[in-house]
PDB file of N, CA and C in Angstrom:
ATOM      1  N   UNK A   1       4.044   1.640  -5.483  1.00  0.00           N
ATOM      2  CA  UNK A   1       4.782   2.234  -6.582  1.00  0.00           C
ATOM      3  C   UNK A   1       4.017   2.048  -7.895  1.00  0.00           C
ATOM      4  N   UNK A   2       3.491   1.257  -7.838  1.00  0.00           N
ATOM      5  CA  UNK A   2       2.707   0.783  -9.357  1.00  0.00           C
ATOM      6  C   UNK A   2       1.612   1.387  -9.550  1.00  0.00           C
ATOM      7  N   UNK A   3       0.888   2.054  -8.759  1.00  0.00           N
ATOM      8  CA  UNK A   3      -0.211   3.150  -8.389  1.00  0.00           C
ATOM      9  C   UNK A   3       0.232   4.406  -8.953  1.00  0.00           C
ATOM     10  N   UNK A   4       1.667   4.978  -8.693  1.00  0.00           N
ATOM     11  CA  UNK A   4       2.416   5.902  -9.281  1.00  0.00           C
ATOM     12  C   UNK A   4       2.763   5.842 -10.434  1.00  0.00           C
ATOM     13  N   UNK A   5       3.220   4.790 -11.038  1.00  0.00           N
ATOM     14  CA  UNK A   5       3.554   4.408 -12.021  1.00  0.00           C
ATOM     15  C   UNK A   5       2.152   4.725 -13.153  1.00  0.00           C
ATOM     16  N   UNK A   6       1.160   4.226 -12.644  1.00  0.00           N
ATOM     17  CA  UNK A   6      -0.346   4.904 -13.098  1.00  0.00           C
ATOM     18  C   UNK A   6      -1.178   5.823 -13.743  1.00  0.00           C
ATOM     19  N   UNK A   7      -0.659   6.784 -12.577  1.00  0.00           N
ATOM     20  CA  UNK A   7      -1.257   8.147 -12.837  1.00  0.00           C
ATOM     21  C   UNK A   7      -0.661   8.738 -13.908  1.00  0.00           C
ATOM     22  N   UNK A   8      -1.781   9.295 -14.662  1.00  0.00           N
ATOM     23  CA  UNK A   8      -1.666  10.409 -16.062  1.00  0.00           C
ATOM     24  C   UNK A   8      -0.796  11.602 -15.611  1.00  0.00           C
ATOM     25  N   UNK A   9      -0.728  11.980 -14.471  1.00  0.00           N
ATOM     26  CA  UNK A   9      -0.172  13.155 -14.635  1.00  0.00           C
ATOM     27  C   UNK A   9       1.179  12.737 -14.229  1.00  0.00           C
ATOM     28  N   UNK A  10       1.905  11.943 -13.521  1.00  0.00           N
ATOM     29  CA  UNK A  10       3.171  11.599 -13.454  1.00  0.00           C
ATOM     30  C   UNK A  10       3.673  10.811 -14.415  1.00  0.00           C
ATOM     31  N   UNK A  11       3.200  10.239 -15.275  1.00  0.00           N
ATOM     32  CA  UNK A  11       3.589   9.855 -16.402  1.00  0.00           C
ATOM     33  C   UNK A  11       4.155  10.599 -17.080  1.00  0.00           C
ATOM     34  N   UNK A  12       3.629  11.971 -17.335  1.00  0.00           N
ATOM     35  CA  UNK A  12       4.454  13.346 -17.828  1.00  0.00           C
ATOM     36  C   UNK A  12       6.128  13.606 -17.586  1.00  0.00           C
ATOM     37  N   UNK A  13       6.249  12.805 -16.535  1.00  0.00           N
ATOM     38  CA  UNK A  13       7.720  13.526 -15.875  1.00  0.00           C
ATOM     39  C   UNK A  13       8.612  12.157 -16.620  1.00  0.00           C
ATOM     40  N   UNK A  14       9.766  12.342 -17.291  1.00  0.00           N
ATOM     41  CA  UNK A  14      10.934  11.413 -17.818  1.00  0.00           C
ATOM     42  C   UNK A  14      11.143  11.127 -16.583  1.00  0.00           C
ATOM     43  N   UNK A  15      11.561   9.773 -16.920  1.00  0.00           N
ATOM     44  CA  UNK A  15      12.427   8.960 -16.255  1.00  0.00           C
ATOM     45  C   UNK A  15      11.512   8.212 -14.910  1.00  0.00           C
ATOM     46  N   UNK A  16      10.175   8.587 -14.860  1.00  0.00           N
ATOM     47  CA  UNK A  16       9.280   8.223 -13.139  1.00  0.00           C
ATOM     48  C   UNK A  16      10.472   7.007 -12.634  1.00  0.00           C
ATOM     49  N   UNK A  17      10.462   5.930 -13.518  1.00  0.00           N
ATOM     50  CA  UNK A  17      10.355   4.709 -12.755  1.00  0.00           C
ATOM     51  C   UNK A  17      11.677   5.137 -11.864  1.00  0.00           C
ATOM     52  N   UNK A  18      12.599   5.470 -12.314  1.00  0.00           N
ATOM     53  CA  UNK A  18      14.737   5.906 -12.151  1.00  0.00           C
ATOM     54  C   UNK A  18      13.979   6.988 -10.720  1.00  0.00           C
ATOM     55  N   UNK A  19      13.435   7.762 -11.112  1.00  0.00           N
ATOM     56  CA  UNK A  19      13.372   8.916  -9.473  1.00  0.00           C
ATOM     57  C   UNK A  19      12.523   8.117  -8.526  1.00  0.00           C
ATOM     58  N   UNK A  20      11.776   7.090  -9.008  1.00  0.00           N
ATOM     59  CA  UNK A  20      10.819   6.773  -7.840  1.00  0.00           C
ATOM     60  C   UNK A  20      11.915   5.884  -7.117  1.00  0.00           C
ATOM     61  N   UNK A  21      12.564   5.054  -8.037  1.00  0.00           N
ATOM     62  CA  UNK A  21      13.714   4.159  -6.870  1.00  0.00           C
ATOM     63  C   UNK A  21      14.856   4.926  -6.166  1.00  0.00           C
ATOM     64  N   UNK A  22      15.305   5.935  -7.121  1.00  0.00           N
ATOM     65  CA  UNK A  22      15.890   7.305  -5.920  1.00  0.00           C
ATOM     66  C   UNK A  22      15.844   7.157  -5.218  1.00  0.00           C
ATOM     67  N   UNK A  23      14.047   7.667  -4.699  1.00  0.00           N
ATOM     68  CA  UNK A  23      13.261   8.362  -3.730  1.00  0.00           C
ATOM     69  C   UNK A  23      13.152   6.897  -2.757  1.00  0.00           C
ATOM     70  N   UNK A  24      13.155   6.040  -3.243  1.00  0.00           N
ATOM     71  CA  UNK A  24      12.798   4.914  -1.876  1.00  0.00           C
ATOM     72  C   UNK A  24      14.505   4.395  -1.606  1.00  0.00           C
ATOM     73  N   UNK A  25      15.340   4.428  -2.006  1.00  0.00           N
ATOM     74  CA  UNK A  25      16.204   3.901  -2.372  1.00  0.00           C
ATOM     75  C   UNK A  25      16.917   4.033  -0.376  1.00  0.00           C
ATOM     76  N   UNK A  26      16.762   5.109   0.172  1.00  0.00           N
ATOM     77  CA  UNK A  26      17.452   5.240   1.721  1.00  0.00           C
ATOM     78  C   UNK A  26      16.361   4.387   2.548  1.00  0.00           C
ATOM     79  N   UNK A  27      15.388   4.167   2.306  1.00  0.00           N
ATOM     80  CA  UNK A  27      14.765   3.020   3.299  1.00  0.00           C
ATOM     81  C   UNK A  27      14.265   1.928   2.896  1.00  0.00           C
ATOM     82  N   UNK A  28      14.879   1.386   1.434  1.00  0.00           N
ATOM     83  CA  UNK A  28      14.686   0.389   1.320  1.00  0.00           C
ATOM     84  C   UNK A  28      15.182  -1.128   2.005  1.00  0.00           C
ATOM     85  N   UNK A  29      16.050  -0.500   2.762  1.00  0.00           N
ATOM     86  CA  UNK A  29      16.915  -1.319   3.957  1.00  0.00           C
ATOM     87  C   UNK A  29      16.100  -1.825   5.175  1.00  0.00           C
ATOM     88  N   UNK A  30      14.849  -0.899   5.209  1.00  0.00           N
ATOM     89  CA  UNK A  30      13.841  -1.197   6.475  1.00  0.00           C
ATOM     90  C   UNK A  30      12.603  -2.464   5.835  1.00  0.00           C
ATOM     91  N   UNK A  31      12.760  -2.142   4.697  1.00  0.00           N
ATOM     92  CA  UNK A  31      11.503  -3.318   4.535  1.00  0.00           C
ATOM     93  C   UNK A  31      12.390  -4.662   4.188  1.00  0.00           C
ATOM     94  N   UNK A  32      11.070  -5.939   4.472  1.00  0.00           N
ATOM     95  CA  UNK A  32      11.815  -7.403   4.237  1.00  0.00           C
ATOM     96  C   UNK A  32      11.065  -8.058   3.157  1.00  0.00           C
ATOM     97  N   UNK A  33      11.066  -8.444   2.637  1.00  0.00           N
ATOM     98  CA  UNK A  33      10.797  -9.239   1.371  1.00  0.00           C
ATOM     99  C   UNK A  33      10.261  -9.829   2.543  1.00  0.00           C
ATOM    100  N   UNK A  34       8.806 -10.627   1.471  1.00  0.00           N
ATOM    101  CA  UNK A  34       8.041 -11.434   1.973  1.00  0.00           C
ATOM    102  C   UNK A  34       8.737 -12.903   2.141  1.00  0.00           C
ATOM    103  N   UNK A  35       9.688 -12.800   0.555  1.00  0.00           N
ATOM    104  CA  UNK A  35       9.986 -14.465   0.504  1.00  0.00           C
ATOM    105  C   UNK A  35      10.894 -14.880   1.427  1.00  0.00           C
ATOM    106  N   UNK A  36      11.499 -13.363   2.453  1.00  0.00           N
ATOM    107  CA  UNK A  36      12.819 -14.122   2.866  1.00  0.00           C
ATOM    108  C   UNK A  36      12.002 -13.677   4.324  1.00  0.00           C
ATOM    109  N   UNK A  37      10.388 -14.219   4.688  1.00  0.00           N
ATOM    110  CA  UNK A  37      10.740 -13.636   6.210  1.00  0.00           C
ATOM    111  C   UNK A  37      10.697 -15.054   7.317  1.00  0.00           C
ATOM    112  N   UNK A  38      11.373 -16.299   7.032  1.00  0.00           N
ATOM    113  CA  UNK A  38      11.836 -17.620   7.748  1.00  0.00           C
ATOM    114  C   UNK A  38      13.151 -17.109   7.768  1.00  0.00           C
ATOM    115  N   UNK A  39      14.072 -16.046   7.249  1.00  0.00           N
ATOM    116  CA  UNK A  39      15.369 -15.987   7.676  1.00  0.00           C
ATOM    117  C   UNK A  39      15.677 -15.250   8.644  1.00  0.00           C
ATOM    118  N   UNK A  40      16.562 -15.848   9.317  1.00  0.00           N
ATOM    119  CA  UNK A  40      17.343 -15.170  10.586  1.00  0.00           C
ATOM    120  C   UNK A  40      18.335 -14.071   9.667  1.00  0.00           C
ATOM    121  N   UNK A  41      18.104 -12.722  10.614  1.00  0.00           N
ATOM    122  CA  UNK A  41      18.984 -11.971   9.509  1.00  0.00           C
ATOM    123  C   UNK A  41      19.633 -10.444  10.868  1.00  0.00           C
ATOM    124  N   UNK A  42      20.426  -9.722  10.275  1.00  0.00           N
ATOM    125  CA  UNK A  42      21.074  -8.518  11.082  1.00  0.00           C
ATOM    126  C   UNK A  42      20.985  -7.549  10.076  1.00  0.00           C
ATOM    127  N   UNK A  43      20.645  -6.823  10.560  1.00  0.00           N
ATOM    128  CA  UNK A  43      20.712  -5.183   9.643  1.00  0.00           C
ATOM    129  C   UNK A  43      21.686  -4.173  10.385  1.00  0.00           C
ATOM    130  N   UNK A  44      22.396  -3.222   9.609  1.00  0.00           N
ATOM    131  CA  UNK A  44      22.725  -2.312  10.529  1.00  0.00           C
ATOM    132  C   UNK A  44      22.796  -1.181   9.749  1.00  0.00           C
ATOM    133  N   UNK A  45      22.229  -0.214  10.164  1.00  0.00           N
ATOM    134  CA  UNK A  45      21.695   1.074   9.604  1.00  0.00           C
ATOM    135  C   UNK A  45      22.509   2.119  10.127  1.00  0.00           C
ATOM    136  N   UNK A  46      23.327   2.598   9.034  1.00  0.00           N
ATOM    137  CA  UNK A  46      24.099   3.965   9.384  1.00  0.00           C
ATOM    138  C   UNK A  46      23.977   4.746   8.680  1.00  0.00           C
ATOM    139  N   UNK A  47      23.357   6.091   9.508  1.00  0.00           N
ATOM    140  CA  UNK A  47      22.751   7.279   9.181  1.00  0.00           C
ATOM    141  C   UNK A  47      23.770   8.260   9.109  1.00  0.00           C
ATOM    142  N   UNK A  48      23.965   8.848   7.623  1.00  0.00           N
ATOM    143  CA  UNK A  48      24.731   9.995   7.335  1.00  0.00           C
ATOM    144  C   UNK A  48      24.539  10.921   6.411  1.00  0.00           C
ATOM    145  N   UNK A  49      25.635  11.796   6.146  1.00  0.00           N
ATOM    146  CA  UNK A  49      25.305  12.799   4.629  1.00  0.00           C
ATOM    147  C   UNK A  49      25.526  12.389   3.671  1.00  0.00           C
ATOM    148  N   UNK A  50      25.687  12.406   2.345  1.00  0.00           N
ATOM    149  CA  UNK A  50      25.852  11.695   1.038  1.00  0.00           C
ATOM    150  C   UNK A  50      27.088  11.801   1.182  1.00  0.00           C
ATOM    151  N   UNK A  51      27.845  12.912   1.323  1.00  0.00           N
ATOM    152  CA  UNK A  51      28.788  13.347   0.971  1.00  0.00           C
ATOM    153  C   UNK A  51      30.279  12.518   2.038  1.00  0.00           C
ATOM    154  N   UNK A  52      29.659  11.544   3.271  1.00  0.00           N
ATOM    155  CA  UNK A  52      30.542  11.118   4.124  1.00  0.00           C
ATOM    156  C   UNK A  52      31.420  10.370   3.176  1.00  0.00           C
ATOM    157  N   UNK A  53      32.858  10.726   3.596  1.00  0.00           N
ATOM    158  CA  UNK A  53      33.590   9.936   2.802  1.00  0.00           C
ATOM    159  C   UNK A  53      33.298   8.276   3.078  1.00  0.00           C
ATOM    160  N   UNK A  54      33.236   7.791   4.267  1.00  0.00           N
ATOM    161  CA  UNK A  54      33.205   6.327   4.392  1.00  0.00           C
ATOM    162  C   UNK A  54      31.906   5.607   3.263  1.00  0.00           C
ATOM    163  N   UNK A  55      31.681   6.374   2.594  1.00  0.00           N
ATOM    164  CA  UNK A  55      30.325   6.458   1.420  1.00  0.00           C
ATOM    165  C   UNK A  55      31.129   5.401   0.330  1.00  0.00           C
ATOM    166  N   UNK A  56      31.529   3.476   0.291  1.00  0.00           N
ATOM    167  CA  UNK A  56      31.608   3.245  -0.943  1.00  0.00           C
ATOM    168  C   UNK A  56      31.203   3.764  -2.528  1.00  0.00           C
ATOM    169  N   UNK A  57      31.688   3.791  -3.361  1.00  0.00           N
ATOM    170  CA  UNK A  57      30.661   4.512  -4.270  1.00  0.00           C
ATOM    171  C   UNK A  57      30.813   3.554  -5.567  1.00  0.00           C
ATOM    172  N   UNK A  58      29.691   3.579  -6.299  1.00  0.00           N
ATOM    173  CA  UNK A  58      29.469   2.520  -7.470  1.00  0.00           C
ATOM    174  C   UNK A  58      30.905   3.201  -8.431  1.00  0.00           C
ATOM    175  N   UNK A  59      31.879   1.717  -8.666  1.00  0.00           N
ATOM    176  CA  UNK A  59      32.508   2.116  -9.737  1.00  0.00           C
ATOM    177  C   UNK A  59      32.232   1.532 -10.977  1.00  0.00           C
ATOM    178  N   UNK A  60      31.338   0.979 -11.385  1.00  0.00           N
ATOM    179  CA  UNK A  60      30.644   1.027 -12.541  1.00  0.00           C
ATOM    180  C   UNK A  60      28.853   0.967 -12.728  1.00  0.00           C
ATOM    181  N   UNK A  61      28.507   1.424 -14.051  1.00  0.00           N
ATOM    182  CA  UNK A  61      26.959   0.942 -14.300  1.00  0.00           C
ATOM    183  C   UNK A  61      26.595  -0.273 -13.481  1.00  0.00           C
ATOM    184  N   UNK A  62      26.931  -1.426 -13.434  1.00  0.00           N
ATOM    185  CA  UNK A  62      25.952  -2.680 -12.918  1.00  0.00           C
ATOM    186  C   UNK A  62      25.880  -2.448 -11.565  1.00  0.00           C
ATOM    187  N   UNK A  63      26.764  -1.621 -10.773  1.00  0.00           N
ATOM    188  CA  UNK A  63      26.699  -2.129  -9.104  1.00  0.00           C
ATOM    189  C   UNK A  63      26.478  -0.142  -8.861  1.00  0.00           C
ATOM    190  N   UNK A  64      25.616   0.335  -9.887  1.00  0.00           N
ATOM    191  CA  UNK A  64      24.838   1.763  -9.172  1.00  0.00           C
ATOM    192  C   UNK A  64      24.099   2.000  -8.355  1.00  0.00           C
ATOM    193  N   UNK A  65      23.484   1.106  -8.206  1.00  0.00           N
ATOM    194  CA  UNK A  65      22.455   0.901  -6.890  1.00  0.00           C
ATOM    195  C   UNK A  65      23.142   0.648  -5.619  1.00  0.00           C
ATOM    196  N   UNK A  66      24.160   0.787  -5.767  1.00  0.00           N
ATOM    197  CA  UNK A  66      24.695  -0.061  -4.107  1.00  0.00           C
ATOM    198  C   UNK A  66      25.590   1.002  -3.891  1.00  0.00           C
ATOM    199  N   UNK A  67      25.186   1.293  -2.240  1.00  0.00           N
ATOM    200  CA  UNK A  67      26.156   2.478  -2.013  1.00  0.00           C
ATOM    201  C   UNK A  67      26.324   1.514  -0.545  1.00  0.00           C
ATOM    202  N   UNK A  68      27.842   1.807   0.282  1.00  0.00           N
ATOM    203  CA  UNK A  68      27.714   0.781   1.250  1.00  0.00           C
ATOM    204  C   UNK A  68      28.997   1.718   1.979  1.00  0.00           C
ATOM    205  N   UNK A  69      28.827   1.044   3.206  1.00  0.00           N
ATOM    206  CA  UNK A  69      30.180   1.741   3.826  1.00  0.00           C
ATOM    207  C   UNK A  69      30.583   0.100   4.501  1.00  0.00           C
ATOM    208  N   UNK A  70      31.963   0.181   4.010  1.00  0.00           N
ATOM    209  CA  UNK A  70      32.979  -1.119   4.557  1.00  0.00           C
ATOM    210  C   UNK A  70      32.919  -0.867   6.080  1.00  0.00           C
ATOM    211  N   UNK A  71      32.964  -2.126   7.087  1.00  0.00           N
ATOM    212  CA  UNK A  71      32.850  -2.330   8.251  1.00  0.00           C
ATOM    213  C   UNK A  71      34.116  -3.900   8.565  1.00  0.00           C
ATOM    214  N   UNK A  72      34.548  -3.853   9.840  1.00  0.00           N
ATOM    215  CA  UNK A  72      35.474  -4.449  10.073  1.00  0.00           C
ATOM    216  C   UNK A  72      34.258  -4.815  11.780  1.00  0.00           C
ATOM    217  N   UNK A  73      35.306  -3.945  12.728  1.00  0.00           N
ATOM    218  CA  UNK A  73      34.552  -4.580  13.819  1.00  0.00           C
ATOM    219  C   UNK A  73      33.856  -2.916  14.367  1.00  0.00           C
ATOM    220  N   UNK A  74      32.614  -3.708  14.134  1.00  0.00           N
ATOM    221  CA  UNK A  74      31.233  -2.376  14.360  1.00  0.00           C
ATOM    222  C   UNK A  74      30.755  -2.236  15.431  1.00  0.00           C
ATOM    223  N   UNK A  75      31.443  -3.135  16.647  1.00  0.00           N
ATOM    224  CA  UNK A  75      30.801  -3.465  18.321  1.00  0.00           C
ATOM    225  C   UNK A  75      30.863  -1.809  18.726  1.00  0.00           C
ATOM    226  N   UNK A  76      32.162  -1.176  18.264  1.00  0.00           N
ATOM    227  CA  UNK A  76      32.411   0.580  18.971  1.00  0.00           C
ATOM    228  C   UNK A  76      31.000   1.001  18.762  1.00  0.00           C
ATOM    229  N   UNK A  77      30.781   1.172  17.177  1.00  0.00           N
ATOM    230  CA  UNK A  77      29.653   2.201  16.576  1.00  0.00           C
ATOM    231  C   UNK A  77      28.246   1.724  16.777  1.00  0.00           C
ATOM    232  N   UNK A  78      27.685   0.889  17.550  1.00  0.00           N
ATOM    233  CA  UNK A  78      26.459   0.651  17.917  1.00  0.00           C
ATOM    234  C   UNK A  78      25.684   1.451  18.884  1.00  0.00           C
ATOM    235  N   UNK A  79      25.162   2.031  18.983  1.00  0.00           N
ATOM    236  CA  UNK A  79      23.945   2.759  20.162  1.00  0.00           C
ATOM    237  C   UNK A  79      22.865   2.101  20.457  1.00  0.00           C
ATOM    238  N   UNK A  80      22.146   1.102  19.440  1.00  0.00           N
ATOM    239  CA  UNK A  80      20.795   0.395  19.830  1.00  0.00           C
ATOM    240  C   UNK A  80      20.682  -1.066  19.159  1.00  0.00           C
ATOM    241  N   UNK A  81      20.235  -1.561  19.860  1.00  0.00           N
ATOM    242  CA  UNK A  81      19.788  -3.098  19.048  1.00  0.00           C
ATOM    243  C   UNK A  81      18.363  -3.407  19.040  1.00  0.00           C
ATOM    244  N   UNK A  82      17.811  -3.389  18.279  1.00  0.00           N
ATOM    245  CA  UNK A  82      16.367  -3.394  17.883  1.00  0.00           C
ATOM    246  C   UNK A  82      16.256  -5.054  17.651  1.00  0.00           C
ATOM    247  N   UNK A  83      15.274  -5.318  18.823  1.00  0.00           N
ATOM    248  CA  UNK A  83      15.237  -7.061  18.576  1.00  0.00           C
ATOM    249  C   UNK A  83      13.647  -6.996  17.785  1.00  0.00           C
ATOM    250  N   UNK A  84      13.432  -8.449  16.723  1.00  0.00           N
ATOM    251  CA  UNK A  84      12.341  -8.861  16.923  1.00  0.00           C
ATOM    252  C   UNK A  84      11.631  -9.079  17.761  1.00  0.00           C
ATOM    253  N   UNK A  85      10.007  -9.302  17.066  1.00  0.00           N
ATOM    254  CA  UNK A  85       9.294  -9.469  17.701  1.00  0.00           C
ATOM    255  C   UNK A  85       9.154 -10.760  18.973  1.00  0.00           C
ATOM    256  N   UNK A  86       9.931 -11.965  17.762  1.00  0.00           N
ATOM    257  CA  UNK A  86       9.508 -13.278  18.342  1.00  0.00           C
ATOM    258  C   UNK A  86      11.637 -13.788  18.690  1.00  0.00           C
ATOM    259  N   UNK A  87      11.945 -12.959  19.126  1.00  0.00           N
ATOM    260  CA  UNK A  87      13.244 -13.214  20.094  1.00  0.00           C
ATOM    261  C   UNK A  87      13.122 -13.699  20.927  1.00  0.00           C
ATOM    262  N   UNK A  88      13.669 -14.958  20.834  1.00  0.00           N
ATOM    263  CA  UNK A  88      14.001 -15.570  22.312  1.00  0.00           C
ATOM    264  C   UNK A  88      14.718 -15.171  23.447  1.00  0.00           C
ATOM    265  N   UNK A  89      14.294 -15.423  24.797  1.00  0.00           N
ATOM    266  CA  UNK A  89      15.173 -14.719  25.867  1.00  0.00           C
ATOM    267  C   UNK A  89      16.270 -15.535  25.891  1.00  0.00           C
ATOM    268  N   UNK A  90      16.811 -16.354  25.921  1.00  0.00           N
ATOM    269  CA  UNK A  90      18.263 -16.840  25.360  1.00  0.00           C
ATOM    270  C   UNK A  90      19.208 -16.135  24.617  1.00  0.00           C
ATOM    271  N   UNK A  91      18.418 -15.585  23.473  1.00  0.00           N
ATOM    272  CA  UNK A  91      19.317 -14.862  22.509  1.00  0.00           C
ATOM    273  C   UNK A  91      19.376 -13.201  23.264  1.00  0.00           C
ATOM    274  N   UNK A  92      18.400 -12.847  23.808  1.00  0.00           N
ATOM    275  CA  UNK A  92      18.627 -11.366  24.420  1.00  0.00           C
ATOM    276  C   UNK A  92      19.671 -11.277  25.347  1.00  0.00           C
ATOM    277  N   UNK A  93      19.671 -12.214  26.296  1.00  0.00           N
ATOM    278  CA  UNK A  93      20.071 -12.817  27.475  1.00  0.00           C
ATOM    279  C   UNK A  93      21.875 -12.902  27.096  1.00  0.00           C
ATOM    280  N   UNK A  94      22.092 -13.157  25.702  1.00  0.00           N
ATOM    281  CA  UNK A  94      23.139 -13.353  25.292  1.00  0.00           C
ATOM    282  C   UNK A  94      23.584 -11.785  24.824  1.00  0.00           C
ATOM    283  N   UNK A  95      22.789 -11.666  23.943  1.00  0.00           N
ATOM    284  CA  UNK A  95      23.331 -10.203  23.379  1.00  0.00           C
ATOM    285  C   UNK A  95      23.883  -9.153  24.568  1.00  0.00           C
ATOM    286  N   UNK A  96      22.889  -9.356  25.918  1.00  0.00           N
ATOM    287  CA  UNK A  96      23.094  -8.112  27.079  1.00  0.00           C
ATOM    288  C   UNK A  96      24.851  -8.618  27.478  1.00  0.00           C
ATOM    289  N   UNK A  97      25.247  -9.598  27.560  1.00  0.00           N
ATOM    290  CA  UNK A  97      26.069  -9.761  27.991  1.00  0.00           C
ATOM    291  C   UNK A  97      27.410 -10.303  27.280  1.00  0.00           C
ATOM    292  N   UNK A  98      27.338 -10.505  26.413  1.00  0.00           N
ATOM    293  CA  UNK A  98      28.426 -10.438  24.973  1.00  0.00           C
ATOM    294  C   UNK A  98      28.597  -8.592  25.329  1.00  0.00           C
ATOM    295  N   UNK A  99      27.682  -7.518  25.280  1.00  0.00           N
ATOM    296  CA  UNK A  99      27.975  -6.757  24.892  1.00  0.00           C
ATOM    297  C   UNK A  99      28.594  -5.715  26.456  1.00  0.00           C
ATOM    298  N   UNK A 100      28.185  -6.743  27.414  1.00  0.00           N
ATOM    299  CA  UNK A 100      28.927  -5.567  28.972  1.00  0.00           C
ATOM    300  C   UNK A 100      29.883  -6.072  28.690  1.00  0.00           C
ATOM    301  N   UNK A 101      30.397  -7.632  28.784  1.00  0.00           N
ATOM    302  CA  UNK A 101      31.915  -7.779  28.342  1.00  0.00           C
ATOM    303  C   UNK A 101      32.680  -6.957  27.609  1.00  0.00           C
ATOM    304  N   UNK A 102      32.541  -6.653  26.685  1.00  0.00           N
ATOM    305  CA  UNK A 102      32.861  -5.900  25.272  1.00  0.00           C
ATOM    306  C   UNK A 102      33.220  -4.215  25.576  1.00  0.00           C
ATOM    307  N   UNK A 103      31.909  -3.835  26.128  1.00  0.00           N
ATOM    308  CA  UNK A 103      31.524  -2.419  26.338  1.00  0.00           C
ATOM    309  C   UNK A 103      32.298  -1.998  27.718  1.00  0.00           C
ATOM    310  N   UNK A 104      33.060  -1.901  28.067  1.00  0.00           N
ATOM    311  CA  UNK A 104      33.283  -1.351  29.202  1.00  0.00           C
ATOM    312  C   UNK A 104      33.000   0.151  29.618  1.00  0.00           C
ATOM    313  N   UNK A 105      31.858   0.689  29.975  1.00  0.00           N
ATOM    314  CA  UNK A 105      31.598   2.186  30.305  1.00  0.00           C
ATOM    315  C   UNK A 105      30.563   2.704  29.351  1.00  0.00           C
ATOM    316  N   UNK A 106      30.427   1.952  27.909  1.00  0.00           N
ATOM    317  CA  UNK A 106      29.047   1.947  27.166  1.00  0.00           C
ATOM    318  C   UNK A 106      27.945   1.350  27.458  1.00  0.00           C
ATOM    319  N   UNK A 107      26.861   1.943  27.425  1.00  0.00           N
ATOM    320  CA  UNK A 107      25.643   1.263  27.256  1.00  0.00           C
ATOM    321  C   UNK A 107      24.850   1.026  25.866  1.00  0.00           C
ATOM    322  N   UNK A 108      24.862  -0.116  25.614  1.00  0.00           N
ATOM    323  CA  UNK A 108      23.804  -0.210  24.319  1.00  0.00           C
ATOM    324  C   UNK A 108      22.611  -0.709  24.745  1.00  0.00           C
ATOM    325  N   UNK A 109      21.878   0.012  23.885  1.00  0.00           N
ATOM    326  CA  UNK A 109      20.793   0.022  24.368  1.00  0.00           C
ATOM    327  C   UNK A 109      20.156  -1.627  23.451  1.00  0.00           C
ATOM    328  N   UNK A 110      18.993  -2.678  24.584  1.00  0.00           N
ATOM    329  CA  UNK A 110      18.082  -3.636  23.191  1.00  0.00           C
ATOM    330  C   UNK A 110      16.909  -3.179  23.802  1.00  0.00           C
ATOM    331  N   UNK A 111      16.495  -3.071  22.654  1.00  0.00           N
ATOM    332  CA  UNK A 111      15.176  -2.540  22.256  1.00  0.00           C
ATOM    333  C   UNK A 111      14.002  -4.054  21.673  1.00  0.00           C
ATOM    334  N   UNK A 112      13.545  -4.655  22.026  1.00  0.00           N
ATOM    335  CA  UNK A 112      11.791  -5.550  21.738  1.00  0.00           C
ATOM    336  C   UNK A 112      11.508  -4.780  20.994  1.00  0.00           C
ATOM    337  N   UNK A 113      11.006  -4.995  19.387  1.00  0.00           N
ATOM    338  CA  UNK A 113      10.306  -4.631  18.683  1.00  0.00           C
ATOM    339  C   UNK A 113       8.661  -5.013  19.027  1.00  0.00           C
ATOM    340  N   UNK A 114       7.618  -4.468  18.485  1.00  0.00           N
ATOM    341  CA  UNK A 114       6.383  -4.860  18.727  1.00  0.00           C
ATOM    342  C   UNK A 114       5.862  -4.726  16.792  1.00  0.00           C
ATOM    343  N   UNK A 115       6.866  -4.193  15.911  1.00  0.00           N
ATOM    344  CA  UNK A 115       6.422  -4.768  14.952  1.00  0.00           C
ATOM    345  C   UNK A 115       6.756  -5.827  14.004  1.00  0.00           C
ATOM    346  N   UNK A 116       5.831  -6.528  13.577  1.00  0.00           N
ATOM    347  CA  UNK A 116       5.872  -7.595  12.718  1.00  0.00           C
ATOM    348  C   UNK A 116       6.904  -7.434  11.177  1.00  0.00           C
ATOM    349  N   UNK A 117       7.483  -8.416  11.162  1.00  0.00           N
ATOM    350  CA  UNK A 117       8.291  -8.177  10.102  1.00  0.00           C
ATOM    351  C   UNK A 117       7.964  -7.936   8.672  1.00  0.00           C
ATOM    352  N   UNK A 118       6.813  -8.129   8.570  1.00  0.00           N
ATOM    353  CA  UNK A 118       6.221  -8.041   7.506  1.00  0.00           C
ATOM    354  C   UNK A 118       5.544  -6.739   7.290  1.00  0.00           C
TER     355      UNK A 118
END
């Protein structure tokens, strides 16, 4: 971004820095901060239109950046579980079967990542 931030000719356009976080703003959920990558953590990524009502929406200036949809119990709406790299078979071992209990007639899918979190 700071490369962008740079260039003479995008400098021209008001506002760069406000559209460039726009523009990253739907996958900024995929990258991890360097400082936090010793934490154990869960993501869950739900893909929709802007316009879905379940769309929290900022009710004031300080919390504009945050758009979120409220969740209770999310076991229904899962299709995939994307494990790390360095998952233990204990914890997979657990997830497969927390989730046949659960799932009766669903399959979710876990998925081994092969990339690094970083």
């Amino acid at each position: 971004m700071e490369e962008l931030l740079e260039d003479k000719e995008l400098q021209k356009i008001p506002n760069l820095e406000q559209l460039l976080s726009l523009a990253v703003l739907p996958i900024s959920c995929l990258i991890k901060h360097a400082a936090f990558e010793d934490e154990d953590e869960c993501r869950m990524i739900y893909i929709t239109h802007i316009g879905d009502e379940n769309i929290v929406e900022p009710q004031d200036y300080h919390s504009a950046n945050s758009l979120y949809v409220e969740y209770t119990n999310v076991e229904n709406y899962i299709d995939n579980i994307y494990l790390g790299p360095q998952c233990k078979l204990p914890h997979k071992l657990w997830l497969q079967n927390h989730f046949k209990k659960k799932q009766q007639g669903k399959q979710i899918k876990l998925i081994k990542s092969e990339m690094p979190l970083r």
